[in-house]
N, C-alpha and C. Protein backbone atom coordinates (compact mmCIF):
# COMPACT_ATOMS: atom_id res chain seq x y z
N UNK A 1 2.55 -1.73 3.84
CA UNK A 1 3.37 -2.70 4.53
C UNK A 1 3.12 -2.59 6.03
N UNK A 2 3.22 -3.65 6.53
CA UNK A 2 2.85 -3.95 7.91
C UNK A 2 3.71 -3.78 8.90
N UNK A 3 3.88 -3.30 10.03
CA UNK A 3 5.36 -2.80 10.87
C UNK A 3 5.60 -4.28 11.40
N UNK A 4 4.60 -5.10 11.49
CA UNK A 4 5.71 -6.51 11.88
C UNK A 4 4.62 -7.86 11.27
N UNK A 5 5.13 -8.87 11.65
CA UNK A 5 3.66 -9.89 11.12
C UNK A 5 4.09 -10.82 12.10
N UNK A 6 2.79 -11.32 12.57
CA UNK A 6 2.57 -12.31 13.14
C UNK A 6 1.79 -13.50 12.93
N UNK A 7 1.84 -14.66 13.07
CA UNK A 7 1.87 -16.16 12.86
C UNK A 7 1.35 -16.70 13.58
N UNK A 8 0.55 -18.11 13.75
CA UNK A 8 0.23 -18.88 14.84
C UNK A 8 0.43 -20.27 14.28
N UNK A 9 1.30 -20.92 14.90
CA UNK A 9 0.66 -22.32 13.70
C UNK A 9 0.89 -23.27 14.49
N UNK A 10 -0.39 -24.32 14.24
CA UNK A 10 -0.80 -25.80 15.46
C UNK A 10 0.27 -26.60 15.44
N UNK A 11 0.82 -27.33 16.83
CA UNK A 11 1.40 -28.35 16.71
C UNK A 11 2.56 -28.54 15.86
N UNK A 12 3.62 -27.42 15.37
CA UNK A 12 4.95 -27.17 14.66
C UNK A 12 6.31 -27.35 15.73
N UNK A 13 7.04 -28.25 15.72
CA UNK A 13 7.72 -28.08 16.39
C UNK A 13 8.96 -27.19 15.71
N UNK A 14 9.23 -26.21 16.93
CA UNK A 14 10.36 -25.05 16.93
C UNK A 14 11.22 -25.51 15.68
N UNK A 15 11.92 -26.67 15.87
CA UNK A 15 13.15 -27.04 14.77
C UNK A 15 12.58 -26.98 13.64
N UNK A 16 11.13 -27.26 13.16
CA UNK A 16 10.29 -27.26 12.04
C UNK A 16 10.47 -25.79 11.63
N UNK A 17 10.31 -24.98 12.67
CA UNK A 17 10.06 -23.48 12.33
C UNK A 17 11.39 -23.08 11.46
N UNK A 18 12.30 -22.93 12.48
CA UNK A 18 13.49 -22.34 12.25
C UNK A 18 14.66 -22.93 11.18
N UNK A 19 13.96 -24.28 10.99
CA UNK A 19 14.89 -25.06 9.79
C UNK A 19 13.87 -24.36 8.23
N UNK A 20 12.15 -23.92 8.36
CA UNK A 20 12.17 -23.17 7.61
C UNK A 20 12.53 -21.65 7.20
N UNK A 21 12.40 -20.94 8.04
CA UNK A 21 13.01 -19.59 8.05
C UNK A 21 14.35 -19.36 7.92
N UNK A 22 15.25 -21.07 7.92
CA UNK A 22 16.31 -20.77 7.31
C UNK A 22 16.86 -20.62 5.86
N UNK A 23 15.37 -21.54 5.29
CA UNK A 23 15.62 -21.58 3.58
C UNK A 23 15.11 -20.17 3.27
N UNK A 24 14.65 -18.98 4.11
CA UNK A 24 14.57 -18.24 3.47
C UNK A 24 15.51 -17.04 2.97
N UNK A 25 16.15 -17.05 4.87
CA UNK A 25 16.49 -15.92 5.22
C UNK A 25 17.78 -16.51 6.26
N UNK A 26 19.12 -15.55 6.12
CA UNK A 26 20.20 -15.88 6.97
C UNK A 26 19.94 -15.97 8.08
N UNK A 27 20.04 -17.15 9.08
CA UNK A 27 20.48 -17.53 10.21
C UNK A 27 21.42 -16.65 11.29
N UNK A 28 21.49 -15.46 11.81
CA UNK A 28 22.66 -14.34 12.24
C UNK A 28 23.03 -15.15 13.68
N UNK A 29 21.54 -15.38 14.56
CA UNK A 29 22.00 -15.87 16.37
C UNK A 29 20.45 -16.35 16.41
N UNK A 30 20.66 -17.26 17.53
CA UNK A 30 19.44 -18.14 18.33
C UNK A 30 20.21 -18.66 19.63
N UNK A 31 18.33 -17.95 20.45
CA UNK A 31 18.94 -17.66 22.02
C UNK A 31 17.03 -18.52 22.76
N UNK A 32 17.51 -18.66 24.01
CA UNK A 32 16.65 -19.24 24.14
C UNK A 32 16.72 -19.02 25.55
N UNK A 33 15.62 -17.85 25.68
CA UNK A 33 15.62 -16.98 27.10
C UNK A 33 14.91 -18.11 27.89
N UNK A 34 13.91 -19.10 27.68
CA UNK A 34 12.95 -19.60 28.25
C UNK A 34 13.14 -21.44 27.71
N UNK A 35 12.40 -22.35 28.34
CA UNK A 35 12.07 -22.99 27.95
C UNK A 35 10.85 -23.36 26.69
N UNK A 36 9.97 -22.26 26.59
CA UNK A 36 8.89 -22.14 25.64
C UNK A 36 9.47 -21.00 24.90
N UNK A 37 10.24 -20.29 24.55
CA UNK A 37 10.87 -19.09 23.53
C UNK A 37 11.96 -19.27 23.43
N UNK A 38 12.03 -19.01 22.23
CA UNK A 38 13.29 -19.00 21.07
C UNK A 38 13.68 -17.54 20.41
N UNK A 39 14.18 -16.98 20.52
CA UNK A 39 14.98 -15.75 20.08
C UNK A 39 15.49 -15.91 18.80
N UNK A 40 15.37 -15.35 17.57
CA UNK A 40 16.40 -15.55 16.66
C UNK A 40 17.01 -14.04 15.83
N UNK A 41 17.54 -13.65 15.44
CA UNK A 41 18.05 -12.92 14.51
C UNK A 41 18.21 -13.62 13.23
N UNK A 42 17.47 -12.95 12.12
CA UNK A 42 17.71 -13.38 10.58
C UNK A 42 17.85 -12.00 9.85
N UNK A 43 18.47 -12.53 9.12
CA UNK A 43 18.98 -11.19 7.47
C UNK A 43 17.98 -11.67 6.45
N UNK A 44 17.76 -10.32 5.82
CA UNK A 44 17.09 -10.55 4.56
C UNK A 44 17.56 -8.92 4.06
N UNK A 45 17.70 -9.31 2.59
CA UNK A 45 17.98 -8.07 1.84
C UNK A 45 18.60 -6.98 2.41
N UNK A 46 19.74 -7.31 3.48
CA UNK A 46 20.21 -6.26 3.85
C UNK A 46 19.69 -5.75 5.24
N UNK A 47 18.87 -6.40 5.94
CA UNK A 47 17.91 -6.54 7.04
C UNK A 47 18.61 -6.78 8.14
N UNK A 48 18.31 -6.82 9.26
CA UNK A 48 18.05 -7.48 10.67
C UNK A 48 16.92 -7.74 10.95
N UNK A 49 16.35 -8.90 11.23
CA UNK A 49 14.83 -9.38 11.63
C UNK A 49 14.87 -9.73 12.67
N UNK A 50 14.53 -8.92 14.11
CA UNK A 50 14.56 -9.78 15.07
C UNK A 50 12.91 -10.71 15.34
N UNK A 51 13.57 -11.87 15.78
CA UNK A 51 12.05 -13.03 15.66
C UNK A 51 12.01 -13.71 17.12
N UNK A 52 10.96 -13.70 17.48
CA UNK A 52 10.31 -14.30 18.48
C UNK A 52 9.35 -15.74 18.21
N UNK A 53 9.44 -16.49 18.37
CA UNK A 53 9.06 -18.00 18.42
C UNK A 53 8.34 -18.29 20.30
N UNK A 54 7.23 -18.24 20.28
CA UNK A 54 7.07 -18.60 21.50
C UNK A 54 5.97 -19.78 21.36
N UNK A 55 6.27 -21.08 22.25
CA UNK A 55 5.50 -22.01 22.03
C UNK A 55 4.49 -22.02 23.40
N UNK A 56 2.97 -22.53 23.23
CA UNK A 56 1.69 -22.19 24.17
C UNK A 56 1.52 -21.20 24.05
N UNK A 57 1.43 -20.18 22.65
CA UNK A 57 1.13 -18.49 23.24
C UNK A 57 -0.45 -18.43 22.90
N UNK A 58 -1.12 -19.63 22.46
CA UNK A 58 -2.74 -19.52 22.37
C UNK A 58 -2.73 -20.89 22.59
N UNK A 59 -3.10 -21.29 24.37
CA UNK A 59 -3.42 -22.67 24.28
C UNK A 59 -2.12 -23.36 24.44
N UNK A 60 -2.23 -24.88 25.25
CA UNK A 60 -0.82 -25.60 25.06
C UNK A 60 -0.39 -25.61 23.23
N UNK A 61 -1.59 -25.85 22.08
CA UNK A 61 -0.83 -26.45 20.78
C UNK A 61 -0.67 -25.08 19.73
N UNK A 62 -0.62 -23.83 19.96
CA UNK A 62 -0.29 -22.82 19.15
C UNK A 62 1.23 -22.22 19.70
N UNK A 63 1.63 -22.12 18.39
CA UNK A 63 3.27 -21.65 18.47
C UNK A 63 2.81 -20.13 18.07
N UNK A 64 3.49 -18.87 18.45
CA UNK A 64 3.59 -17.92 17.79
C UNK A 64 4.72 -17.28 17.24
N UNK A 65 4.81 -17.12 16.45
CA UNK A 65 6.02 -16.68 15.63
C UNK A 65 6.08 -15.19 15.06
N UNK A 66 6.55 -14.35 15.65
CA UNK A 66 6.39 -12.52 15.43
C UNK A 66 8.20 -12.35 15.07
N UNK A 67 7.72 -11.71 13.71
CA UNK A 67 8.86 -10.77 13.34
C UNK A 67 8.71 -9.34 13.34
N UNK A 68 9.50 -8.99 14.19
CA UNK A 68 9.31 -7.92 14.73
C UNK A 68 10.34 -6.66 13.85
N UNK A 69 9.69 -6.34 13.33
CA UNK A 69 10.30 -5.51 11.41
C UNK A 69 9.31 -5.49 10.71
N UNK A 70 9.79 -4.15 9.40
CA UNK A 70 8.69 -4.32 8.27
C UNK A 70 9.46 -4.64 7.53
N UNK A 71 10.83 -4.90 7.28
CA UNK A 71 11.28 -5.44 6.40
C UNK A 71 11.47 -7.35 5.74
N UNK A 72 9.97 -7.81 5.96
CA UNK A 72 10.05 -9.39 6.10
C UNK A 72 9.61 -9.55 4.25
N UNK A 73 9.72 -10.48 3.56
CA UNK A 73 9.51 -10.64 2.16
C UNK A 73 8.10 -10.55 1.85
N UNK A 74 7.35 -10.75 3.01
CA UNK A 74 5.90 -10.45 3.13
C UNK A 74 5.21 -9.18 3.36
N UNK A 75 4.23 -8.76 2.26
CA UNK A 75 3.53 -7.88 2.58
C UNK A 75 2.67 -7.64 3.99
N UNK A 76 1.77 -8.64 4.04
CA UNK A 76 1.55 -8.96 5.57
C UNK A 76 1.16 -10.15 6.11
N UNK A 77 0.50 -10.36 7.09
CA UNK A 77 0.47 -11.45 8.19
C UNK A 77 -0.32 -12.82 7.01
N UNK A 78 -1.36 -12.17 5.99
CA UNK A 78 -1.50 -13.62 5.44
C UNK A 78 -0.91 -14.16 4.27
N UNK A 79 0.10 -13.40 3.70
CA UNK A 79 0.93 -13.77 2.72
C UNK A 79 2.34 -14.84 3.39
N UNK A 80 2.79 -14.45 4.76
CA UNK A 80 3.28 -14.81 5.44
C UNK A 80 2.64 -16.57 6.13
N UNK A 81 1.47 -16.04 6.62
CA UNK A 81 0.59 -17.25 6.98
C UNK A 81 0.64 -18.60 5.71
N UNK A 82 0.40 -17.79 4.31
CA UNK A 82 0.10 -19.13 3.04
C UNK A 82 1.54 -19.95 2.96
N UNK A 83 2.83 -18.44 3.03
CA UNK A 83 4.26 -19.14 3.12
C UNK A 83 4.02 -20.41 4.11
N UNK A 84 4.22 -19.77 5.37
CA UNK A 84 4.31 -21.01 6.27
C UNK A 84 3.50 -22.13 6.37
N UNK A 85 2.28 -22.09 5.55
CA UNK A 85 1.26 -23.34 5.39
C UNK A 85 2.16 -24.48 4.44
N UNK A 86 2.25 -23.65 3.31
CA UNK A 86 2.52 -24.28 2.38
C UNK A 86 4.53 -25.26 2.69
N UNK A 87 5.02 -24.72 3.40
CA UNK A 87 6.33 -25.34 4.09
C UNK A 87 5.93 -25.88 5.13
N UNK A 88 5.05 -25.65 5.98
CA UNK A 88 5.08 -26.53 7.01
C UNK A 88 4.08 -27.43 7.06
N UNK A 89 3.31 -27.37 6.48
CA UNK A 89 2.19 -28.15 6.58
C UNK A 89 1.45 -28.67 7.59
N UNK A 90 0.88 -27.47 8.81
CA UNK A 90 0.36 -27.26 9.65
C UNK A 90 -0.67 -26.09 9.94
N UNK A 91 -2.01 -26.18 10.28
CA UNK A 91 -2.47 -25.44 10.03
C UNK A 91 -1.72 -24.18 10.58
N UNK A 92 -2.00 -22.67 10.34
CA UNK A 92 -1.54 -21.55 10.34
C UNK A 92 -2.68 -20.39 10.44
N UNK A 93 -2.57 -19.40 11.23
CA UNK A 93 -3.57 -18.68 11.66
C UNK A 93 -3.27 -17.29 11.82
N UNK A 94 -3.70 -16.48 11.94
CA UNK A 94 -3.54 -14.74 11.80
C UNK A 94 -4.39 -13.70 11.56
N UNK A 95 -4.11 -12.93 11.93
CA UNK A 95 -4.96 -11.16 11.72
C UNK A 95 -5.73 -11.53 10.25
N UNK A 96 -7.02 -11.45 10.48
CA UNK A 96 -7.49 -11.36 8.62
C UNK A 96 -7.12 -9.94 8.28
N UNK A 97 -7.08 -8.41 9.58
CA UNK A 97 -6.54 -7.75 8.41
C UNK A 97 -5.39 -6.91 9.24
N UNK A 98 -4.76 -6.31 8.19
CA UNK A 98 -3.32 -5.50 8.93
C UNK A 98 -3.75 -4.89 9.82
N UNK A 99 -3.07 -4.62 11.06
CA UNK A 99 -3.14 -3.96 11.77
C UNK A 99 -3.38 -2.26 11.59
N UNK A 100 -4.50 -1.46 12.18
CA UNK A 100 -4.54 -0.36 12.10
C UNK A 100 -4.57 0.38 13.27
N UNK A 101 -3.89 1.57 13.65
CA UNK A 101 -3.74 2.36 14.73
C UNK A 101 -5.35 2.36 14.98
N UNK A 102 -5.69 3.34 13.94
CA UNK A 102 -6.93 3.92 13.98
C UNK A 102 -7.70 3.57 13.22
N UNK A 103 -9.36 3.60 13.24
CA UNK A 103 -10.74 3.41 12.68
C UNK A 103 -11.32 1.60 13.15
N UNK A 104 -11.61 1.02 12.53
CA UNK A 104 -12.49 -0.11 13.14
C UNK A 104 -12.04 -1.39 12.80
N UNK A 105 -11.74 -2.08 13.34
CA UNK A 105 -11.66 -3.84 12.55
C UNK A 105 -12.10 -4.33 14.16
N UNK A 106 -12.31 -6.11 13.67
CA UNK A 106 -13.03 -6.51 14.58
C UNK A 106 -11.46 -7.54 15.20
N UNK A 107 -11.32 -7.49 16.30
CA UNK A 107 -10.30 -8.11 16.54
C UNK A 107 -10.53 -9.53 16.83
N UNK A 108 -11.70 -9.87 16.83
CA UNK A 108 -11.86 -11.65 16.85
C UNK A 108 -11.50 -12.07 15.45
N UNK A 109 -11.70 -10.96 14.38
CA UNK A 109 -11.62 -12.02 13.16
C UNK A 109 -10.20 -12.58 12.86
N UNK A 110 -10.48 -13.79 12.55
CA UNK A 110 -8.76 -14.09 11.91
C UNK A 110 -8.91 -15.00 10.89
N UNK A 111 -7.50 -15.57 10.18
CA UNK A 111 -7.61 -16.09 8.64
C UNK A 111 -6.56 -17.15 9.12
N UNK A 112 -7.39 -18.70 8.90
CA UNK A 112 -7.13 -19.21 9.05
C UNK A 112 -6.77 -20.66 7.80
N UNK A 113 -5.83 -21.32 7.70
CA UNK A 113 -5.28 -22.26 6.37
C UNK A 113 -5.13 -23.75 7.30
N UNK A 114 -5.82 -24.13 6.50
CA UNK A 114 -5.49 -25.81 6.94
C UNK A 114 -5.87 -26.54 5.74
N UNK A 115 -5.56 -28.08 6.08
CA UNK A 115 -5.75 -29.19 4.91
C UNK A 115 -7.20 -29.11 4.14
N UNK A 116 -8.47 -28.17 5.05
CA UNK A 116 -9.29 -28.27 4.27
C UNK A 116 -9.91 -26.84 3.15
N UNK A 117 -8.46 -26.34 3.73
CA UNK A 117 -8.76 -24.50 2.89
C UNK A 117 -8.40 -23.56 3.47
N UNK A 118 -8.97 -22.46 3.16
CA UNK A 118 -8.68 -21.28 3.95
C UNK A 118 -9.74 -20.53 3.92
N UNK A 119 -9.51 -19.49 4.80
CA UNK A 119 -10.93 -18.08 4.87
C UNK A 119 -11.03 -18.12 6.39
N UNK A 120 -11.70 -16.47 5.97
CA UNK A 120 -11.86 -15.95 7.96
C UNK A 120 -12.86 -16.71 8.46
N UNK A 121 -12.26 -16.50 9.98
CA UNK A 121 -13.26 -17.22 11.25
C UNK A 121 -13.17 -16.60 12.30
N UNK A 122 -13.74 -16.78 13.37
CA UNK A 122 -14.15 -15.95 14.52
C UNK A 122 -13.03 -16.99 15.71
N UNK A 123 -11.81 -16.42 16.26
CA UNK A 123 -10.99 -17.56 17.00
C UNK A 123 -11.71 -16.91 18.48
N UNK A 124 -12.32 -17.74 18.86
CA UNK A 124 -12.44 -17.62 20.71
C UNK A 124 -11.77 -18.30 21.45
């Protein structure tokens, strides 16, 4: 399990986000330090999830969305990624693999879902 997962997804507007993460998971507070970030607190199974929503965090049209917990219903960032494809219907982007302290991954690679599929790509 992954200590948090993170999200990217094109052109979603915020209310899109958070009206889905409500069918998943309790609604607790939403704060909105910024004009481009959204703060939220959600429950799951007994949880506190604190979530970060920040819109332009790759580029004006990428939203990022980090839950910052390992307790999310997702194993990691692309089980999370297919959730949010498949509800939002926007492409969706992420780590192809979990994060590791230590040994090698390539940090350009990422796993990306849109209308024409999915599989890793190189994001520059």
């Amino acid at each position: 399990m992954q200590p948090d997962i993170e999200i990217y997804v094109l052109s979603c507007p915020t209310d899109n986000i958070i009206s889905w993460l409500s069918q998943k998971f309790t609604l607790l507070e939403q704060t909105h330090p910024s004009s481009l970030c959204t703060k939220i607190k959600l429950e799951f199974d007994g949880h506190t999830i604190p979530v970060t929503i920040l819109e332009q965090a790759s580029g004006k049209r990428f939203t990022s969305i980090w839950f910052d917990s390992s307790n999310t219903p997702w194993q990691d960032d692309t089980l999370c990624a297919k959730d949010a494809y498949s509800n939002l219907n926007c492409e969706v982007r992420c780590n192809y693999q979990s994060w590791e302290e230590e040994g090698e991954q390539d940090l350009d690679q990422w796993w990306k879902i849109n209308s024409f599929g999915e599989g890793p790509f190189i994001w520059t």
